[in-house]
Protein backbone atom coordinates (compact mmCIF):
# COMPACT_ATOMS: atom_id res chain seq x y z
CA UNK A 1 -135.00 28.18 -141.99
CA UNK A 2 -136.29 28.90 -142.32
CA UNK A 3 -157.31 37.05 -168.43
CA UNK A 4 -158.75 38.96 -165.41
CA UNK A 5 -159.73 36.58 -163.15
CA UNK A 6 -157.08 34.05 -163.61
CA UNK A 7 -154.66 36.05 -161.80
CA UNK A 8 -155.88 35.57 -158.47
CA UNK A 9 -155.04 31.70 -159.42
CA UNK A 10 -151.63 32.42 -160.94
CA UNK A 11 -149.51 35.72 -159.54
CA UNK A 12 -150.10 38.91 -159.18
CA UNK A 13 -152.10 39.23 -155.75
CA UNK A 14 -151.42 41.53 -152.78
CA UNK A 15 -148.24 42.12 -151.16
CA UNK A 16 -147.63 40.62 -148.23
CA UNK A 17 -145.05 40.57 -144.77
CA UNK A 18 -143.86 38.35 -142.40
CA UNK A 19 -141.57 37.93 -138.97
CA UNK A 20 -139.30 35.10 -138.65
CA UNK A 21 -138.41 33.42 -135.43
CA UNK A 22 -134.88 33.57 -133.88
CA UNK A 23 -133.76 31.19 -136.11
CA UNK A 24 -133.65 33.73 -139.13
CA UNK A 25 -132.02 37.13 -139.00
CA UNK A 26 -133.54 39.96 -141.04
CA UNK A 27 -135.75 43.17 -140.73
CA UNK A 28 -139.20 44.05 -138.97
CA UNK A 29 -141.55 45.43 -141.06
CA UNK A 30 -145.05 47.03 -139.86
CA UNK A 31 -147.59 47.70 -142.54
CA UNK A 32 -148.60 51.21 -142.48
CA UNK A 33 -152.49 51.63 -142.44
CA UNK A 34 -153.46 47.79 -141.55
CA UNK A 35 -150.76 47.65 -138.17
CA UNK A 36 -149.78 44.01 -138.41
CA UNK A 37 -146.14 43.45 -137.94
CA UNK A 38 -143.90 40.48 -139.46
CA UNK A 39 -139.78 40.01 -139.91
CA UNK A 40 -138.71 39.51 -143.25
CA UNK A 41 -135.62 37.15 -144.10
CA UNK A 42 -132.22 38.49 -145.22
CA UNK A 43 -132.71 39.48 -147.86
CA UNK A 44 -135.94 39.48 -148.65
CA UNK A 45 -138.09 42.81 -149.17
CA UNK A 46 -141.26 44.07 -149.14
CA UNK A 47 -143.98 46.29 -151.31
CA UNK A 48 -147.06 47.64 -149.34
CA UNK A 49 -150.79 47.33 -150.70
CA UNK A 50 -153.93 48.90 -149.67
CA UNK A 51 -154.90 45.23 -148.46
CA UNK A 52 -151.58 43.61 -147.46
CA UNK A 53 -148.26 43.36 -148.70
CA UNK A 54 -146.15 41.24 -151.47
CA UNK A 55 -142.57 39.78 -149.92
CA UNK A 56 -140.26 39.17 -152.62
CA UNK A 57 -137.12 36.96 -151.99
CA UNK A 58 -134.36 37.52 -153.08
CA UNK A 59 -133.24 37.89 -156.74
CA UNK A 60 -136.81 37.42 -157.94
CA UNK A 61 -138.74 40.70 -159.66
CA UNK A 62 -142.77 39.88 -159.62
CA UNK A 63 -144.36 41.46 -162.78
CA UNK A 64 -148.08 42.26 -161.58
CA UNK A 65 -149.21 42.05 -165.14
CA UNK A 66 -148.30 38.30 -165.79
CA UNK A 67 -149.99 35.96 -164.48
CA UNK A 68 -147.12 33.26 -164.70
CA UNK A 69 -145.00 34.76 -162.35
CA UNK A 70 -142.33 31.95 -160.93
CA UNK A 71 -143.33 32.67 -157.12
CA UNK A 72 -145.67 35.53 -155.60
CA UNK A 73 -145.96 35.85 -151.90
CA UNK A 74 -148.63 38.15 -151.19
CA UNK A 75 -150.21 38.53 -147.22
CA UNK A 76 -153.34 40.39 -146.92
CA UNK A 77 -156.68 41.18 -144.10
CA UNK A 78 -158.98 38.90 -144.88
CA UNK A 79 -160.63 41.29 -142.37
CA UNK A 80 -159.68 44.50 -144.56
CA UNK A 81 -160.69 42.74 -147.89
CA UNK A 82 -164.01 41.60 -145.99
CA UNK A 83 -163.75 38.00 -147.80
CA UNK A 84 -163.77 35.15 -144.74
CA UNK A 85 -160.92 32.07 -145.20
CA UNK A 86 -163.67 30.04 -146.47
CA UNK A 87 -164.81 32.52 -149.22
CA UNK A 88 -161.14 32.80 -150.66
CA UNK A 89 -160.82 29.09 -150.44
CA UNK A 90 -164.49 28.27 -152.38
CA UNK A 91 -163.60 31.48 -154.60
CA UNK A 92 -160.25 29.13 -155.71
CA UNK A 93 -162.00 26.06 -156.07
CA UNK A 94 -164.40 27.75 -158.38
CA UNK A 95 -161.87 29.30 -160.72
CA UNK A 96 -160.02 26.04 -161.62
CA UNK A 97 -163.28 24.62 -162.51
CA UNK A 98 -164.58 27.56 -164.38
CA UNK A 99 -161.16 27.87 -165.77
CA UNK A 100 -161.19 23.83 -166.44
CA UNK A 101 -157.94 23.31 -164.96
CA UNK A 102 -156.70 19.76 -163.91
CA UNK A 103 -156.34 20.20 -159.99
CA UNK A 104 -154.40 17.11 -158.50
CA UNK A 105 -154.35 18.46 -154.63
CA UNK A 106 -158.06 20.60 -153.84
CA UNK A 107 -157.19 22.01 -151.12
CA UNK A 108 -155.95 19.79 -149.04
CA UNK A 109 -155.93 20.92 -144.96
CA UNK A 110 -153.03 21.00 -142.74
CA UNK A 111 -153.42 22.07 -139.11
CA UNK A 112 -150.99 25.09 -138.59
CA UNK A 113 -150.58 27.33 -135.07
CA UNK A 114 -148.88 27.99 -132.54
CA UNK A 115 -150.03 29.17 -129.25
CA UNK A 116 -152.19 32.15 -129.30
CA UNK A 117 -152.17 32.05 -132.97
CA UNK A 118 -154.68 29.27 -134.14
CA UNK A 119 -154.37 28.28 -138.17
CA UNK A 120 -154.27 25.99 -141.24
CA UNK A 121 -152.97 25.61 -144.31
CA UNK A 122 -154.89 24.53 -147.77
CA UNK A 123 -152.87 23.39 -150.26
CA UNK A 124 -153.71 23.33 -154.22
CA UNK A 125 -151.69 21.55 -156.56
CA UNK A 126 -152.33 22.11 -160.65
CA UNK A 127 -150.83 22.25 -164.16
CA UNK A 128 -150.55 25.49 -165.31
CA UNK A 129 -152.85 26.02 -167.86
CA UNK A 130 -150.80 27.97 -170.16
CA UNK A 131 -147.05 26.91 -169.17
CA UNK A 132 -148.19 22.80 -168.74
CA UNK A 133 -145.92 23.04 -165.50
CA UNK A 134 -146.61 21.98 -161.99
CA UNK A 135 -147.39 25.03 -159.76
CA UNK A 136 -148.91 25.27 -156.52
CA UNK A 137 -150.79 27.69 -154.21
CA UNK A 138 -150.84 27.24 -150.23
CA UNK A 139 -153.02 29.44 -148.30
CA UNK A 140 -151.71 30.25 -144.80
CA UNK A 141 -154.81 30.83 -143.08
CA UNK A 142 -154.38 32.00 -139.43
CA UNK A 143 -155.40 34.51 -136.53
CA UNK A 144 -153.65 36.66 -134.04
CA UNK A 145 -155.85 38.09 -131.36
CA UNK A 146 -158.76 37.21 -133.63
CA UNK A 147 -157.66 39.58 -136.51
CA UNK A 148 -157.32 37.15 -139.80
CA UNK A 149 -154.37 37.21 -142.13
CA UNK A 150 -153.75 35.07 -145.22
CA UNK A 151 -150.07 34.36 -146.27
CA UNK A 152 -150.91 32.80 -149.83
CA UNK A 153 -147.52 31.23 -151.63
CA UNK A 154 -148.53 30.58 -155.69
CA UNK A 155 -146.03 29.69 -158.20
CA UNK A 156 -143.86 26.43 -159.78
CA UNK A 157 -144.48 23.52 -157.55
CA UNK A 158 -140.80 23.03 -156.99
CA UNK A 159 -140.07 26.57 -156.05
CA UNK A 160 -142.79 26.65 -153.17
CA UNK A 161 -141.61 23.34 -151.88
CA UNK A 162 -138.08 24.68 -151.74
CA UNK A 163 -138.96 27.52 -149.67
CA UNK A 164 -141.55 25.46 -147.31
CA UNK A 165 -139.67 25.82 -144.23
CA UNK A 166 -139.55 29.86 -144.52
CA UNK A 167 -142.75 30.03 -145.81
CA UNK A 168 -144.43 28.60 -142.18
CA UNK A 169 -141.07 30.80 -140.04
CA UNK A 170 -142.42 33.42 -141.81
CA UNK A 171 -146.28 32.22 -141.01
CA UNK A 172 -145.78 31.73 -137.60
CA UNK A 173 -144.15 35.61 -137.04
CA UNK A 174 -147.07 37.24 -138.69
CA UNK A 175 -148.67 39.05 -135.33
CA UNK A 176 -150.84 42.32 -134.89
């Protein structure tokens, strides 16, 4: 079910959290300071950030100082990090250009919600600059009693695709 800069683009963001739906079995995790509440996988963990949190599947160790990282699955406040959905997304957009990567997907929008929890999805499709592989970043951009969260999936292309289905149960359990 289901450098500097650059590494917004490329791995090592915030941490991030997530509930799945019945479907799934796993654990509940709250974040400490920031309150919102999501259900991780089997298997999957955690690690808390002032900001949000990073889920890790299983088997995979992210290295916050490489910026190649196969798959990072950070989930912040847009409300904590006071940067709006839009500002993220532009933010993006201008790093591949300033960074002169060739983007094949800018950001394209996919309505995403469920009741009470209104959202979309932006998807970014790119060669890695430095690995010439396909990766991808989708930004899970939704609200929960008004409150903002980003669930932001970057790594190889194939990997992300592979875990699509989890990536929106895990999306869709995300609630303050």
């Amino acid at each position: 079910m289901t450098t500097t800069r650059r590494s917004l683009l490329f791995g090592s963001m915030l941490s991030l959290g997530v509930r799945l739906s019945h479907a799934a079995k796993g654990k509940r995790h709250k974040h400490a300071t920031l309150g919102f509440r999501v259900q991780l996988p089997d298997g999957w963990r955690s690690e808390n950030a002032e900001l949000g949190m990073t889920i890790i599947p299983p088997g995979l160790n992210v290295d916050p100082n490489r910026e190649d990282n196969p798959e990072v699955y950070p989930l912040w406040s847009v409300e904590a990090d006071k940067t709006s959905e839009e500002e993220y997304i532009k933010t993006l957009r201008a790093r591949f250009k300033q960074a002169g990567t060739r983007v094949e997907r800018d950001g394209d929008l996919e309505p995403f919600s469920i009741p009470g929890r209104p959202g979309v999805i932006y998807t970014f499709d790119f060669t890695h600059p430095e690995r010439n592989a396909p990766y991808r970043i989708r930004v899970f951009a939704m609200q929960h009693k008004g409150r903002p969260l980003l669930l932001v999936a970057t790594g190889q292309r194939e990997r992300l695709m592979a875990r699509d289905a989890v990536l929106r149960e895990i999306a869709r359990s995300i609630e303050w």
